[in-house]
Protein backbone atom coordinates (compact mmCIF):
# COMPACT_ATOMS: atom_id res chain seq x y z
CA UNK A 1 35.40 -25.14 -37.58
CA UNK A 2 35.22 -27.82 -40.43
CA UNK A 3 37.38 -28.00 -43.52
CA UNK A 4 34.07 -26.46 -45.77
CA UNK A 5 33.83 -23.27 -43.26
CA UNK A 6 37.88 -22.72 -42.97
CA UNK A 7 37.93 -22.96 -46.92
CA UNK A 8 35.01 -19.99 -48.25
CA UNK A 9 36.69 -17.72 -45.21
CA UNK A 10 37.81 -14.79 -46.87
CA UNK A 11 40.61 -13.90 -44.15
CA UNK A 12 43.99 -12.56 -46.22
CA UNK A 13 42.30 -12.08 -49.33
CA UNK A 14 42.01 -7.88 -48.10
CA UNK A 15 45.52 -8.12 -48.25
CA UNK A 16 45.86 -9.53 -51.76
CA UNK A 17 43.35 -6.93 -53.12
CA UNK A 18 45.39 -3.94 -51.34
CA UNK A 19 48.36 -4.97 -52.56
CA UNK A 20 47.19 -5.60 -55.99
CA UNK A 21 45.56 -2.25 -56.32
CA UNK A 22 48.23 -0.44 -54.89
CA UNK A 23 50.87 -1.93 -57.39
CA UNK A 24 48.33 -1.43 -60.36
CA UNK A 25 48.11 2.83 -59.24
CA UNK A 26 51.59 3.82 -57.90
CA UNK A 27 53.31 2.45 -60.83
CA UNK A 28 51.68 4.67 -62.92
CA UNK A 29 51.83 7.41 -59.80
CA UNK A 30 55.72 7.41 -59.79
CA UNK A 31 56.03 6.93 -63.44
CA UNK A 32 54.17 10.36 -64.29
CA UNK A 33 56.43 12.12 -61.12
CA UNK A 34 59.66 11.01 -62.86
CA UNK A 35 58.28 12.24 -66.20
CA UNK A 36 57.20 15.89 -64.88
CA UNK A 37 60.44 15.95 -62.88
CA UNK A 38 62.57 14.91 -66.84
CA UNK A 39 60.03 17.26 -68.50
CA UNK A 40 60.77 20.10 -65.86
CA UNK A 41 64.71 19.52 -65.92
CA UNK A 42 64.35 20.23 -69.79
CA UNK A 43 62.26 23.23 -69.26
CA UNK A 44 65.31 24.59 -66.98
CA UNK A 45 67.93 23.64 -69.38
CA UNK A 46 66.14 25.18 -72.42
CA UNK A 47 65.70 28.39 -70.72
CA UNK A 48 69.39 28.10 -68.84
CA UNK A 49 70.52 27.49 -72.70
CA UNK A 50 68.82 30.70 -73.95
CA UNK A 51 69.94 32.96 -71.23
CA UNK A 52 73.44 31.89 -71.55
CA UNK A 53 73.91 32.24 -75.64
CA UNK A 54 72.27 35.65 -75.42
CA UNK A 55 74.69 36.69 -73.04
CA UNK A 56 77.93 35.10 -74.35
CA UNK A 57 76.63 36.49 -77.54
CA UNK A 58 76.40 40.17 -76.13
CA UNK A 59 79.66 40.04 -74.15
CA UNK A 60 81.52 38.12 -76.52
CA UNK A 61 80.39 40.41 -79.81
CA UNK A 62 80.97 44.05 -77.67
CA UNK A 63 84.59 42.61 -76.95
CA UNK A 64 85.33 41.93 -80.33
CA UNK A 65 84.02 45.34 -81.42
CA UNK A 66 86.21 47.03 -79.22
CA UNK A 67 89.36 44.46 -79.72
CA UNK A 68 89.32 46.61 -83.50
CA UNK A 69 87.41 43.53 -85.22
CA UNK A 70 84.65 44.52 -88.09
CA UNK A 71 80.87 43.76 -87.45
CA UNK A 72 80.65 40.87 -89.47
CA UNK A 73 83.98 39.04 -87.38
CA UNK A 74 82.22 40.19 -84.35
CA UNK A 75 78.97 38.41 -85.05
CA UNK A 76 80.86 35.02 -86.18
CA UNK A 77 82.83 35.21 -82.59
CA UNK A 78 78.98 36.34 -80.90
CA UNK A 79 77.68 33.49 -82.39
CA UNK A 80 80.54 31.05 -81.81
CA UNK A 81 80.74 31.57 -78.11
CA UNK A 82 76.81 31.41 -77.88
CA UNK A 83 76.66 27.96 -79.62
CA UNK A 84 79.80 26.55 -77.05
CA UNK A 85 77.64 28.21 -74.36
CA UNK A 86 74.12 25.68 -75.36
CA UNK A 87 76.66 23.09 -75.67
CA UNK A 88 78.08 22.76 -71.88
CA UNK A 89 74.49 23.74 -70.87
CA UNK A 90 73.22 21.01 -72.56
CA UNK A 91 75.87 18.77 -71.35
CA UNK A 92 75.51 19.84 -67.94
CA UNK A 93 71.82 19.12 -67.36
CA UNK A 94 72.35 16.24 -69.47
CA UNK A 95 69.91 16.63 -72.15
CA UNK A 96 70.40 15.80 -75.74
CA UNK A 97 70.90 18.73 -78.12
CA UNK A 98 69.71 22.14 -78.05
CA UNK A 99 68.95 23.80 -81.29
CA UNK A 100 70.28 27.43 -81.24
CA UNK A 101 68.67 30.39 -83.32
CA UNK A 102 70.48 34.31 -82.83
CA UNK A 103 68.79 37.17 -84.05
CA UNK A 104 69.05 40.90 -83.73
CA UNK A 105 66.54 43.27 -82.42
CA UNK A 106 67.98 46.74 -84.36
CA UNK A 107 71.26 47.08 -85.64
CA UNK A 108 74.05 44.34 -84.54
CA UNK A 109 76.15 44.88 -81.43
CA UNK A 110 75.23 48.88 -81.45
CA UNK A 111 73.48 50.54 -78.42
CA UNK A 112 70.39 50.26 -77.72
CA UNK A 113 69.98 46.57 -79.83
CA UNK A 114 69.40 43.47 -77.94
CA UNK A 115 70.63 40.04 -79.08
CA UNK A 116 67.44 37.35 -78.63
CA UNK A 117 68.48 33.78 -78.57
CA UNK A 118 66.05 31.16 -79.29
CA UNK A 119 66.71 27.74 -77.88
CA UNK A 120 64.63 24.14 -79.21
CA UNK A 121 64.85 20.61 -77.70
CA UNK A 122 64.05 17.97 -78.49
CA UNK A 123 63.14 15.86 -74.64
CA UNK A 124 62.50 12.15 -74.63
CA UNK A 125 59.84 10.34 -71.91
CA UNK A 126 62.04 8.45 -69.25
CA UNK A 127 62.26 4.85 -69.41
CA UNK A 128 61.02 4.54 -73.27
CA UNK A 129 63.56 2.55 -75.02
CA UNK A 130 65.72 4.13 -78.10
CA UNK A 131 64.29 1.65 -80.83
CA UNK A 132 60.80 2.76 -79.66
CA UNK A 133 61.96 6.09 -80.37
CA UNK A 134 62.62 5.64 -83.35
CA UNK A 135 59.53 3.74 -84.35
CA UNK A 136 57.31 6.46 -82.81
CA UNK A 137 57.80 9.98 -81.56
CA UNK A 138 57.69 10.25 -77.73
CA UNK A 139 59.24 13.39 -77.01
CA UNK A 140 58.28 16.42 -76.15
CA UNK A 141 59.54 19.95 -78.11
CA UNK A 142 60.55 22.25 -75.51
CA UNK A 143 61.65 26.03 -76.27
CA UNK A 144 62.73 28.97 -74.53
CA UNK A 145 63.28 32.48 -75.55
CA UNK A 146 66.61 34.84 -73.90
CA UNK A 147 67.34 38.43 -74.73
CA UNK A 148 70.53 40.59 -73.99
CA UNK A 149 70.46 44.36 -74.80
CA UNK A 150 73.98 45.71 -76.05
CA UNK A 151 74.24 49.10 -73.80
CA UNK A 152 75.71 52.14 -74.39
CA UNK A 153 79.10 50.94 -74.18
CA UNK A 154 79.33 49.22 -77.23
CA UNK A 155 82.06 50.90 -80.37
């Protein structure tokens, strides 16, 4: 084989393409599975958030009803536990802030009402860097809704 015949073979340049393309389509590939995987660990942390503040709210209001305290004290100590509740959920999925709204469905802490927590946050794309951030808005608002009734056992 001359030098002209060895030089237009086209022997390795298969490789070159195959590795080119596959570089230039799993990037993006395991790029969007770490964002769904960020996105869904928010999801579970919103709605872990909600459940929990509803509940500590419930549990945390009855107890101070029948501890002799007035409804308004009660509701303060509901909603005091609920908010350290979002907290260490927060902290424990590792997600920035949750924004926590309590509201009453009937009358406060009396049977038969529920106590509906409403949880917001606020969740950042993976790998975007905090000046970015700042500069444009690439997160995603995530909220979850969590009810607990009060039962008959509530003063």
């Amino acid at each position: 084989m001359n030098r002209r015949a060895h030089a237009a073979s086209d022997e390795g340049s298969a490789l070159v393409e195959f590795l080119g393309v596959t570089v230039l389509v799993m990037i993006p590939l395991v790029y969007l599975i770490i964002t769904l995987a960020h996105l869904q660990a928010g999801m579970y942390a919103t709605e872990a958030a909600a459940r929990t503040a509803a509940r500590a709210a419930a549990t945390s209001g009855v107890d101070a009803l029948i501890d002799g305290d007035g409804r308004d004290r009660a509701w303060r100590e509901a909603s005091a536990h609920a908010e350290a509740s979002v907290a260490l959920v927060a902290e424990d999925f590792g997600v920035g802030a949750l924004d926590l709204t309590l509201a009453c469905e009937g009358e406060c802490l009396s049977p038969g009402s529920a106590i509906v927590a409403d949880v917001t946050g606020e969740i950042g794309l993976p790998g975007v860097p905090a000046g970015v951030l700042d500069v444009a808005p690439l997160t995603v608002t995530l909220t979850a809704r969590g009810a607990s009734p009060i039962d008959g056992t509530a003063p």
